[in-house]
PDB file of N, CA and C in Angstrom:
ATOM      1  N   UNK A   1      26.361 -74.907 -14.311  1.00  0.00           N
ATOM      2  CA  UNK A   1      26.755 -75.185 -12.940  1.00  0.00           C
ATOM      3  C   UNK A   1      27.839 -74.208 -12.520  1.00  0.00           C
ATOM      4  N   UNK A   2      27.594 -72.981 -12.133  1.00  0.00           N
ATOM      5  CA  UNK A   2      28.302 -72.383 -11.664  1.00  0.00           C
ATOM      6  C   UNK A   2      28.626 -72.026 -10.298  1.00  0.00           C
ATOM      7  N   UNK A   3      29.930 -73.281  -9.671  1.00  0.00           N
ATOM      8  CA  UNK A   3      29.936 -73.846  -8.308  1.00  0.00           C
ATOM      9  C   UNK A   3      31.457 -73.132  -8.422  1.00  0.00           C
ATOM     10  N   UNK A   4      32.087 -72.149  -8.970  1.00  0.00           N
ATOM     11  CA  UNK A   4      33.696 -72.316  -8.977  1.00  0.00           C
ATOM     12  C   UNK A   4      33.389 -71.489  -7.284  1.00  0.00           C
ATOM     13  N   UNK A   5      33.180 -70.283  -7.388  1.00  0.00           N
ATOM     14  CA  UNK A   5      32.859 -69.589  -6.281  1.00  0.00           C
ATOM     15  C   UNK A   5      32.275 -69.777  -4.432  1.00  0.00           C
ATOM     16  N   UNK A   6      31.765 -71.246  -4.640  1.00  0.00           N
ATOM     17  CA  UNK A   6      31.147 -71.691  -3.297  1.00  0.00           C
ATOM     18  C   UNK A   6      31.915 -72.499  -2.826  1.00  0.00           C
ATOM     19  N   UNK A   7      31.579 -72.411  -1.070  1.00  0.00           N
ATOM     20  CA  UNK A   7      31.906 -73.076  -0.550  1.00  0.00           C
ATOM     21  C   UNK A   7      31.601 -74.281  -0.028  1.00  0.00           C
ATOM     22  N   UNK A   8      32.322 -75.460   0.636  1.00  0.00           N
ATOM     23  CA  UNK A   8      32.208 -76.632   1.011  1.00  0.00           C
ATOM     24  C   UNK A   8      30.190 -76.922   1.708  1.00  0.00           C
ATOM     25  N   UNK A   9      30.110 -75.638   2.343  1.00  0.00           N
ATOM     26  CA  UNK A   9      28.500 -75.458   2.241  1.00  0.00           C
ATOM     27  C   UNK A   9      27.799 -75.643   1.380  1.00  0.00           C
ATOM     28  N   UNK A  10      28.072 -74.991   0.773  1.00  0.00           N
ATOM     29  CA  UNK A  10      27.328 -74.358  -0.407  1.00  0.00           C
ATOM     30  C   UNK A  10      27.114 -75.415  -1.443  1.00  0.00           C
ATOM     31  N   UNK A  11      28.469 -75.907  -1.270  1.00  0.00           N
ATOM     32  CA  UNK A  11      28.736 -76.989  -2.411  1.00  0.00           C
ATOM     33  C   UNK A  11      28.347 -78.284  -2.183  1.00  0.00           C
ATOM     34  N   UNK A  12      27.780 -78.587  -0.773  1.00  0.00           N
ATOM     35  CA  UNK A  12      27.483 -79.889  -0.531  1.00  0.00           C
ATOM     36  C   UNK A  12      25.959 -79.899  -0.808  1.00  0.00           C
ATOM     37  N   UNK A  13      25.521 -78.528  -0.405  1.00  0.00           N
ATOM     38  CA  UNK A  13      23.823 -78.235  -0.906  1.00  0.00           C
ATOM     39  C   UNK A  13      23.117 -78.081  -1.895  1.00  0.00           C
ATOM     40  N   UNK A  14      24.239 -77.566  -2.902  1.00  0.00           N
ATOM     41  CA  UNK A  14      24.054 -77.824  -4.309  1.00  0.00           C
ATOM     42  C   UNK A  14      24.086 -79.059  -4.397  1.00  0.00           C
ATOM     43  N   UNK A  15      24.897 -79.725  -4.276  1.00  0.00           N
ATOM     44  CA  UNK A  15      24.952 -81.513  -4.988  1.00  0.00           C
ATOM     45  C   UNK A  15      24.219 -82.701  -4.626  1.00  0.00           C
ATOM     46  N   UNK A  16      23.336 -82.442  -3.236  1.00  0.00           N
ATOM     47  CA  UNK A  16      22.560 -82.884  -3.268  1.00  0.00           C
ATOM     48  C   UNK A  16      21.668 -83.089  -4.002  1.00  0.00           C
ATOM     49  N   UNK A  17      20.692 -84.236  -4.434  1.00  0.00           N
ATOM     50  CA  UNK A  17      19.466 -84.115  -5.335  1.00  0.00           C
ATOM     51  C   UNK A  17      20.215 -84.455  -6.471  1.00  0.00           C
ATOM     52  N   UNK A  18      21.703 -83.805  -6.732  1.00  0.00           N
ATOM     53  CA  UNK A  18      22.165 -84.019  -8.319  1.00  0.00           C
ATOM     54  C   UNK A  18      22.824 -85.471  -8.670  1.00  0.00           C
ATOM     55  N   UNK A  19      23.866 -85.333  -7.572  1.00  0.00           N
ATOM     56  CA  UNK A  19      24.688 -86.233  -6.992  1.00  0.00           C
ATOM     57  C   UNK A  19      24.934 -87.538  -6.067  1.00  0.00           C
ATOM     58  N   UNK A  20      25.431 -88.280  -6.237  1.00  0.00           N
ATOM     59  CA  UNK A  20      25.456 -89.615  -5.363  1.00  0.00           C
ATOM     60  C   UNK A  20      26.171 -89.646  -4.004  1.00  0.00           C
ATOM     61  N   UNK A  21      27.367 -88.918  -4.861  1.00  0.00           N
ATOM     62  CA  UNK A  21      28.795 -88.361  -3.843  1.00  0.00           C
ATOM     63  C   UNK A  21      29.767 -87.338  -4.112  1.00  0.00           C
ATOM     64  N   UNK A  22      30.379 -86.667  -3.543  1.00  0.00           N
ATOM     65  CA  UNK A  22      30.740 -85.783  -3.282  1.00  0.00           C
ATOM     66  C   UNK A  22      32.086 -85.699  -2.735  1.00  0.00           C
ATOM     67  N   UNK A  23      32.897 -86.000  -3.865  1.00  0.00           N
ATOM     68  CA  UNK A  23      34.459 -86.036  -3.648  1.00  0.00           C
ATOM     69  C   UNK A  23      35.180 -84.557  -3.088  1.00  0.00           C
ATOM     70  N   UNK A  24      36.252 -84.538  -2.041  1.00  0.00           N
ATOM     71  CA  UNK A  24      36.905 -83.408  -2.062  1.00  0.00           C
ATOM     72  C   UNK A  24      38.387 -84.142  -1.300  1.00  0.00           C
ATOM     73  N   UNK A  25      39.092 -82.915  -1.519  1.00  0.00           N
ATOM     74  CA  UNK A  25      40.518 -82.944  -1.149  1.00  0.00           C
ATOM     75  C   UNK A  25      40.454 -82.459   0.568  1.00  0.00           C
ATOM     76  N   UNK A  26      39.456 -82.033   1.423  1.00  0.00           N
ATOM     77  CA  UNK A  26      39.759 -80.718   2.291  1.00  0.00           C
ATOM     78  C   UNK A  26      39.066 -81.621   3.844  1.00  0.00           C
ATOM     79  N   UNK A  27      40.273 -82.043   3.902  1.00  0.00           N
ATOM     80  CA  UNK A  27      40.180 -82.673   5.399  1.00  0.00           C
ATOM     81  C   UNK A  27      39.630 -82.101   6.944  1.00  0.00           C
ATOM     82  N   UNK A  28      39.535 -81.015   6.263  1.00  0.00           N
ATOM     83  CA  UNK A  28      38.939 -80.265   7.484  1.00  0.00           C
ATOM     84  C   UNK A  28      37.555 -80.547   7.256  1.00  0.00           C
ATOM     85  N   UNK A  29      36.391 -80.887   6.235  1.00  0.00           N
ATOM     86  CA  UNK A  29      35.253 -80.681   5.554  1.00  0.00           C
ATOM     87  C   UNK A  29      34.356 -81.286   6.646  1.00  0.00           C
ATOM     88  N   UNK A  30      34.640 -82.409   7.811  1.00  0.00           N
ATOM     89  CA  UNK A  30      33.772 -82.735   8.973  1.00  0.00           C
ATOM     90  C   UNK A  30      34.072 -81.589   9.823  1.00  0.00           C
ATOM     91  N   UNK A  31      35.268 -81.026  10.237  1.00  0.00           N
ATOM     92  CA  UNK A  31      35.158 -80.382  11.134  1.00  0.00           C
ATOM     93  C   UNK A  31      33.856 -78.789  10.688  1.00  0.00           C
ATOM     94  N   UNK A  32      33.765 -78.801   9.489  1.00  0.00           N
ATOM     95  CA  UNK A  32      33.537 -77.535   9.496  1.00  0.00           C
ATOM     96  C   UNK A  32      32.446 -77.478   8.445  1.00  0.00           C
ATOM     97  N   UNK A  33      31.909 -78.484   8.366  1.00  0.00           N
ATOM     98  CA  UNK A  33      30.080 -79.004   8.025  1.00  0.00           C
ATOM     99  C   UNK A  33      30.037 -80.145   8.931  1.00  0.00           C
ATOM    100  N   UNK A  34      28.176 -80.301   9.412  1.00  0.00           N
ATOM    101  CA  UNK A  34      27.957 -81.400   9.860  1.00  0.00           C
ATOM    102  C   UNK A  34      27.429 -82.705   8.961  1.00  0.00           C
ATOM    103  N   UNK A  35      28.173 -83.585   7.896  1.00  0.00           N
ATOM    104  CA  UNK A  35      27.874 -84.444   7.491  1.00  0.00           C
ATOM    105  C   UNK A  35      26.806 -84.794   7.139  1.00  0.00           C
ATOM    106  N   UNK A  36      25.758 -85.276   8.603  1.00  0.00           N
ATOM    107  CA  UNK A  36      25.081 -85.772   8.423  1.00  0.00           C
ATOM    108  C   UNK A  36      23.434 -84.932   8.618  1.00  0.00           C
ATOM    109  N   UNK A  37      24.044 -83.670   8.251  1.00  0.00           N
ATOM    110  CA  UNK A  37      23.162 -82.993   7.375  1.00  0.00           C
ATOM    111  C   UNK A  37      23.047 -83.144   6.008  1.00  0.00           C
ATOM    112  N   UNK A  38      23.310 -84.036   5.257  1.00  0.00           N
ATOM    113  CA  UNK A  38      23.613 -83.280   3.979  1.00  0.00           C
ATOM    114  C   UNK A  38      23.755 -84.920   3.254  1.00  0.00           C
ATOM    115  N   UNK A  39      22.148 -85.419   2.618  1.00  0.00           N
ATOM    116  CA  UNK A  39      21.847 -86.831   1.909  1.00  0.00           C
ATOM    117  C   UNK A  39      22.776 -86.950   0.891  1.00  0.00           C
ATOM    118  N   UNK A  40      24.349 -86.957   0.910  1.00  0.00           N
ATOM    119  CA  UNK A  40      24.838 -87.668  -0.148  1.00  0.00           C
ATOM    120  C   UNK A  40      25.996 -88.291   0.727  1.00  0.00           C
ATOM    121  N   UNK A  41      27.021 -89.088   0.106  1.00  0.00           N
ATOM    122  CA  UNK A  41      28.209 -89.163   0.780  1.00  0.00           C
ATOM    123  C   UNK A  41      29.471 -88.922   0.215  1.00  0.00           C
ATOM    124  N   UNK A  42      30.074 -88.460   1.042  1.00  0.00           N
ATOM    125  CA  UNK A  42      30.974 -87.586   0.910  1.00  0.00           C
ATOM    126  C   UNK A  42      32.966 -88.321   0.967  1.00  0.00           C
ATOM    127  N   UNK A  43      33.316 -88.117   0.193  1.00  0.00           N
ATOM    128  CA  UNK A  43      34.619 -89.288   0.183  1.00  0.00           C
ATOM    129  C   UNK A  43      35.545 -87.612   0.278  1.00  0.00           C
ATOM    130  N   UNK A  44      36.344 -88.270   1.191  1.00  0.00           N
ATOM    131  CA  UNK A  44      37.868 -87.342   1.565  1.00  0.00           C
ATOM    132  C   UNK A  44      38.791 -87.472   1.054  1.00  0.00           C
ATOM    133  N   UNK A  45      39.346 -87.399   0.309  1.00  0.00           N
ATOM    134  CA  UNK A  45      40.908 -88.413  -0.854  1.00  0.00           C
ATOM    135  C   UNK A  45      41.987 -87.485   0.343  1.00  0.00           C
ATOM    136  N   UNK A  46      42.925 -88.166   1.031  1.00  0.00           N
ATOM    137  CA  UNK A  46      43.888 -88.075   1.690  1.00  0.00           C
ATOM    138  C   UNK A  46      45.339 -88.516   1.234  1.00  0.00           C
ATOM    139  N   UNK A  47      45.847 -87.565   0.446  1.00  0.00           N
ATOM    140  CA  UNK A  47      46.905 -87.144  -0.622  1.00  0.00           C
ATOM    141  C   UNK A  47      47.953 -86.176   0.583  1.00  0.00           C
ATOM    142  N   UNK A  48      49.257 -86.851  -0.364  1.00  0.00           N
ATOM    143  CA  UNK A  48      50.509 -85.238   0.254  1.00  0.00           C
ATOM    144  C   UNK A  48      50.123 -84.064  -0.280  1.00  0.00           C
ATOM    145  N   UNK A  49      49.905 -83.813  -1.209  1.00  0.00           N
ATOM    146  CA  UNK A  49      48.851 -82.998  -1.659  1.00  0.00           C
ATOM    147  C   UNK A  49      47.927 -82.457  -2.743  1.00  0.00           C
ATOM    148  N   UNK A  50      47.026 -81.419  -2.640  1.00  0.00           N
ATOM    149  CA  UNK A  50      45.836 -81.808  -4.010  1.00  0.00           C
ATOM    150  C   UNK A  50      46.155 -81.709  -5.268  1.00  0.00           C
ATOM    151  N   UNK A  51      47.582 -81.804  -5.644  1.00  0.00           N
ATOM    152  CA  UNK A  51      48.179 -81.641  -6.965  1.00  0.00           C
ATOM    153  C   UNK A  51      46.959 -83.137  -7.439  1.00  0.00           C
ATOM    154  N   UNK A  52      47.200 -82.786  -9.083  1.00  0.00           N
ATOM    155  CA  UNK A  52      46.646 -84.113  -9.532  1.00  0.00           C
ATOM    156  C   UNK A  52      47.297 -85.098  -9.192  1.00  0.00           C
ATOM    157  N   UNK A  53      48.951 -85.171  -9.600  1.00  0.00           N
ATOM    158  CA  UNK A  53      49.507 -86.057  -9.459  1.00  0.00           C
ATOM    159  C   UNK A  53      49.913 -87.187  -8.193  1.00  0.00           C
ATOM    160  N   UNK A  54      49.397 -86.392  -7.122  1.00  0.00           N
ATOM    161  CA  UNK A  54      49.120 -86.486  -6.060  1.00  0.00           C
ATOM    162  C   UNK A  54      47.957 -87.618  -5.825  1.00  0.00           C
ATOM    163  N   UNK A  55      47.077 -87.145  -6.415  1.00  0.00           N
ATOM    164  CA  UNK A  55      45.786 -87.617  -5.669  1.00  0.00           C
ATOM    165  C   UNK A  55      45.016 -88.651  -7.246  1.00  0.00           C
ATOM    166  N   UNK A  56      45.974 -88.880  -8.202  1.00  0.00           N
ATOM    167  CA  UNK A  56      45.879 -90.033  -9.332  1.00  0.00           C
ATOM    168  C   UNK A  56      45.713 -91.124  -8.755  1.00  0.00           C
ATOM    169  N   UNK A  57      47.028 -91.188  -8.053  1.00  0.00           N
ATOM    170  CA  UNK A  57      47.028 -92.682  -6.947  1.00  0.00           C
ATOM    171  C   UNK A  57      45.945 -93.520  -6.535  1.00  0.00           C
ATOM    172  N   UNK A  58      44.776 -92.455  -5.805  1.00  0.00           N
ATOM    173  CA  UNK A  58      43.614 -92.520  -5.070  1.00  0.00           C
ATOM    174  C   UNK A  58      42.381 -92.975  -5.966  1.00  0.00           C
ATOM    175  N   UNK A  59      42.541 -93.026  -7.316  1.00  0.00           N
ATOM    176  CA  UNK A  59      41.501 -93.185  -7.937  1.00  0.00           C
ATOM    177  C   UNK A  59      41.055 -94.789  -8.219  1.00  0.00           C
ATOM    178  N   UNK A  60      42.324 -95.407  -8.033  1.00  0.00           N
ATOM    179  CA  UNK A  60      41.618 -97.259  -7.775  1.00  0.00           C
ATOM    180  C   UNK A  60      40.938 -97.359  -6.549  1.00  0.00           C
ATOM    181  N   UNK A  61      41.326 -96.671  -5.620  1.00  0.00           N
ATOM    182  CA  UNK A  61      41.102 -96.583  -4.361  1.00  0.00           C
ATOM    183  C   UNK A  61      39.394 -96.016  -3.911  1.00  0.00           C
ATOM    184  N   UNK A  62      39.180 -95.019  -4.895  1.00  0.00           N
ATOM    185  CA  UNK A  62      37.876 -94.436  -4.986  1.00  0.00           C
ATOM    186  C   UNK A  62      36.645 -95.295  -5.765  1.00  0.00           C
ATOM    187  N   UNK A  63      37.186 -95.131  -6.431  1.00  0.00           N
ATOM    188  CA  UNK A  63      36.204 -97.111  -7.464  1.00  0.00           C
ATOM    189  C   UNK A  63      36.057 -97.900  -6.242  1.00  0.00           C
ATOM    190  N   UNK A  64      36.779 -98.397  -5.226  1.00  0.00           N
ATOM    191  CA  UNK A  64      37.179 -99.553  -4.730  1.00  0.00           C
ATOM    192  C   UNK A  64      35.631 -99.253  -3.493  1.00  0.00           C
ATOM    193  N   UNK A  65      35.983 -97.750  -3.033  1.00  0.00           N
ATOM    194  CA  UNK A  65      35.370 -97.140  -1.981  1.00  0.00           C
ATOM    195  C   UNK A  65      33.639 -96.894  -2.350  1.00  0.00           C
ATOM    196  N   UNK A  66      33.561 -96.695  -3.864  1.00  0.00           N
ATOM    197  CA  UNK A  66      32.474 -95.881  -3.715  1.00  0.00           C
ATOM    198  C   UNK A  66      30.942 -97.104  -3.947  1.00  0.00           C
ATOM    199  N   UNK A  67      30.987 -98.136  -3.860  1.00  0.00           N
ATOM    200  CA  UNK A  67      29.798 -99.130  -3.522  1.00  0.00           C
ATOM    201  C   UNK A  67      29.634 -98.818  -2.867  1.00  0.00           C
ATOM    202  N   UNK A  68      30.304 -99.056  -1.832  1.00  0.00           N
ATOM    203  CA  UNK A  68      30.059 -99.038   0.358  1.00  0.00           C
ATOM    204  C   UNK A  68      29.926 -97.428   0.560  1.00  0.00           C
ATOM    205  N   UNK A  69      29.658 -96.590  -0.260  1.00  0.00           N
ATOM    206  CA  UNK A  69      29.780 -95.040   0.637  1.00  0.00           C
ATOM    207  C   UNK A  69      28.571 -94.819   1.182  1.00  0.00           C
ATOM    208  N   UNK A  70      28.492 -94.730   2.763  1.00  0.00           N
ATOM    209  CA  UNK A  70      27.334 -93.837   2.942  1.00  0.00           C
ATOM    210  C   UNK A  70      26.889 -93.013   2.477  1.00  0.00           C
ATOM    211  N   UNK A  71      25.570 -92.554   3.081  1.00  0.00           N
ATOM    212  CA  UNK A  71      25.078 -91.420   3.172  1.00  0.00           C
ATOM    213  C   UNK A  71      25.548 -90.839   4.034  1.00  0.00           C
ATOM    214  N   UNK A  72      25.476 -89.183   4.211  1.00  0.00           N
ATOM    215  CA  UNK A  72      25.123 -88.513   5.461  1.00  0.00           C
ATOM    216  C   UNK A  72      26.543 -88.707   6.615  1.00  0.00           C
ATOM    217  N   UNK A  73      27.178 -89.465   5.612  1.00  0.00           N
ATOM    218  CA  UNK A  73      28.720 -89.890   6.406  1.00  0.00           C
ATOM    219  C   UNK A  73      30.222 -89.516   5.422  1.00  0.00           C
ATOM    220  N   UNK A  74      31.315 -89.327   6.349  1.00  0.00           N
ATOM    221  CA  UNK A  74      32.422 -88.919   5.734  1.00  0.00           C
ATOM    222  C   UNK A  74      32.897 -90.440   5.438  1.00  0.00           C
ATOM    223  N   UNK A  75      33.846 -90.646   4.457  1.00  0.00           N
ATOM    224  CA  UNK A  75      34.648 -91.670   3.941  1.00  0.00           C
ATOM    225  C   UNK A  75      36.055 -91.266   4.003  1.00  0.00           C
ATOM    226  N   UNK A  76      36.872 -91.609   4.306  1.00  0.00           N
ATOM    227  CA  UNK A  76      38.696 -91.301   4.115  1.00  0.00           C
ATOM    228  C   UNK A  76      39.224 -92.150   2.781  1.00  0.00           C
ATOM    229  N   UNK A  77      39.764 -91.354   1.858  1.00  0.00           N
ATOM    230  CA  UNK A  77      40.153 -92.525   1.211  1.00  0.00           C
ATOM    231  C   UNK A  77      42.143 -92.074   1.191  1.00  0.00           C
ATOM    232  N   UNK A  78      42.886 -92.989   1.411  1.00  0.00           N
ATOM    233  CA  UNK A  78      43.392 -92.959   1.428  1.00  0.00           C
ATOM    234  C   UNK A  78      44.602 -93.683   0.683  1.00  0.00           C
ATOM    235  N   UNK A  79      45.828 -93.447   0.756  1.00  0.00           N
ATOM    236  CA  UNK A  79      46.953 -94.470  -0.234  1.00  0.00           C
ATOM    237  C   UNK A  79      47.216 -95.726   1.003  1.00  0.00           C
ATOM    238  N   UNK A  80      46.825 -96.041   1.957  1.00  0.00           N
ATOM    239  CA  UNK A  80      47.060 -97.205   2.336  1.00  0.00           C
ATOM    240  C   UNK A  80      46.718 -98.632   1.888  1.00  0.00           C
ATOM    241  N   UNK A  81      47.810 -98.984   1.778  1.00  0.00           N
ATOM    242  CA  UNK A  81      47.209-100.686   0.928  1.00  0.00           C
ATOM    243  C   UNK A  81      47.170-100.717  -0.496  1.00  0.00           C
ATOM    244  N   UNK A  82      47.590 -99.721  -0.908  1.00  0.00           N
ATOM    245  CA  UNK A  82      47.989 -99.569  -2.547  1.00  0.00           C
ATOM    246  C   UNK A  82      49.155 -99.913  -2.722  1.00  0.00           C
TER     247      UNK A  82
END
């Protein structure tokens, strides 16, 4: 899997077919793909920032999220309510 090089495109088109969902740090990722092109769903982790330590927090939060994830739709996950 040699994905180090691609982008949020690239990378959502690859993981289709492979993948269920499609975690990223990059809040811009609706503005600048259309979602609901693209059969998986896609979770946003909304961190101060993408340090690990950062975005550790988010991982009860992602368990919590990822039953209910659409398809073809963005998810926010965020530290609220933790």
């Amino acid at each position: 899997m040699e994905w180090a090089s691609k982008r949020n495109g690239e990378l959502l088109a690859l993981a289709v077919g492979q993948f269920d969902v499609f975690l990223t740090a990059d809040r811009n990722l609706s503005h600048q793909q259309e979602p609901s092109s693209f059969d998986i769903a896609i979770l946003v982790l909304v961190a101060r920032s993408n340090r690990l330590d950062d975005l550790r927090p988010l991982v009860s939060r992602v368990l919590q999220m990822l039953p209910g994830a659409k398809r073809r739709a963005v998810t926010i996950v965020d530290g609220k309510g933790i």
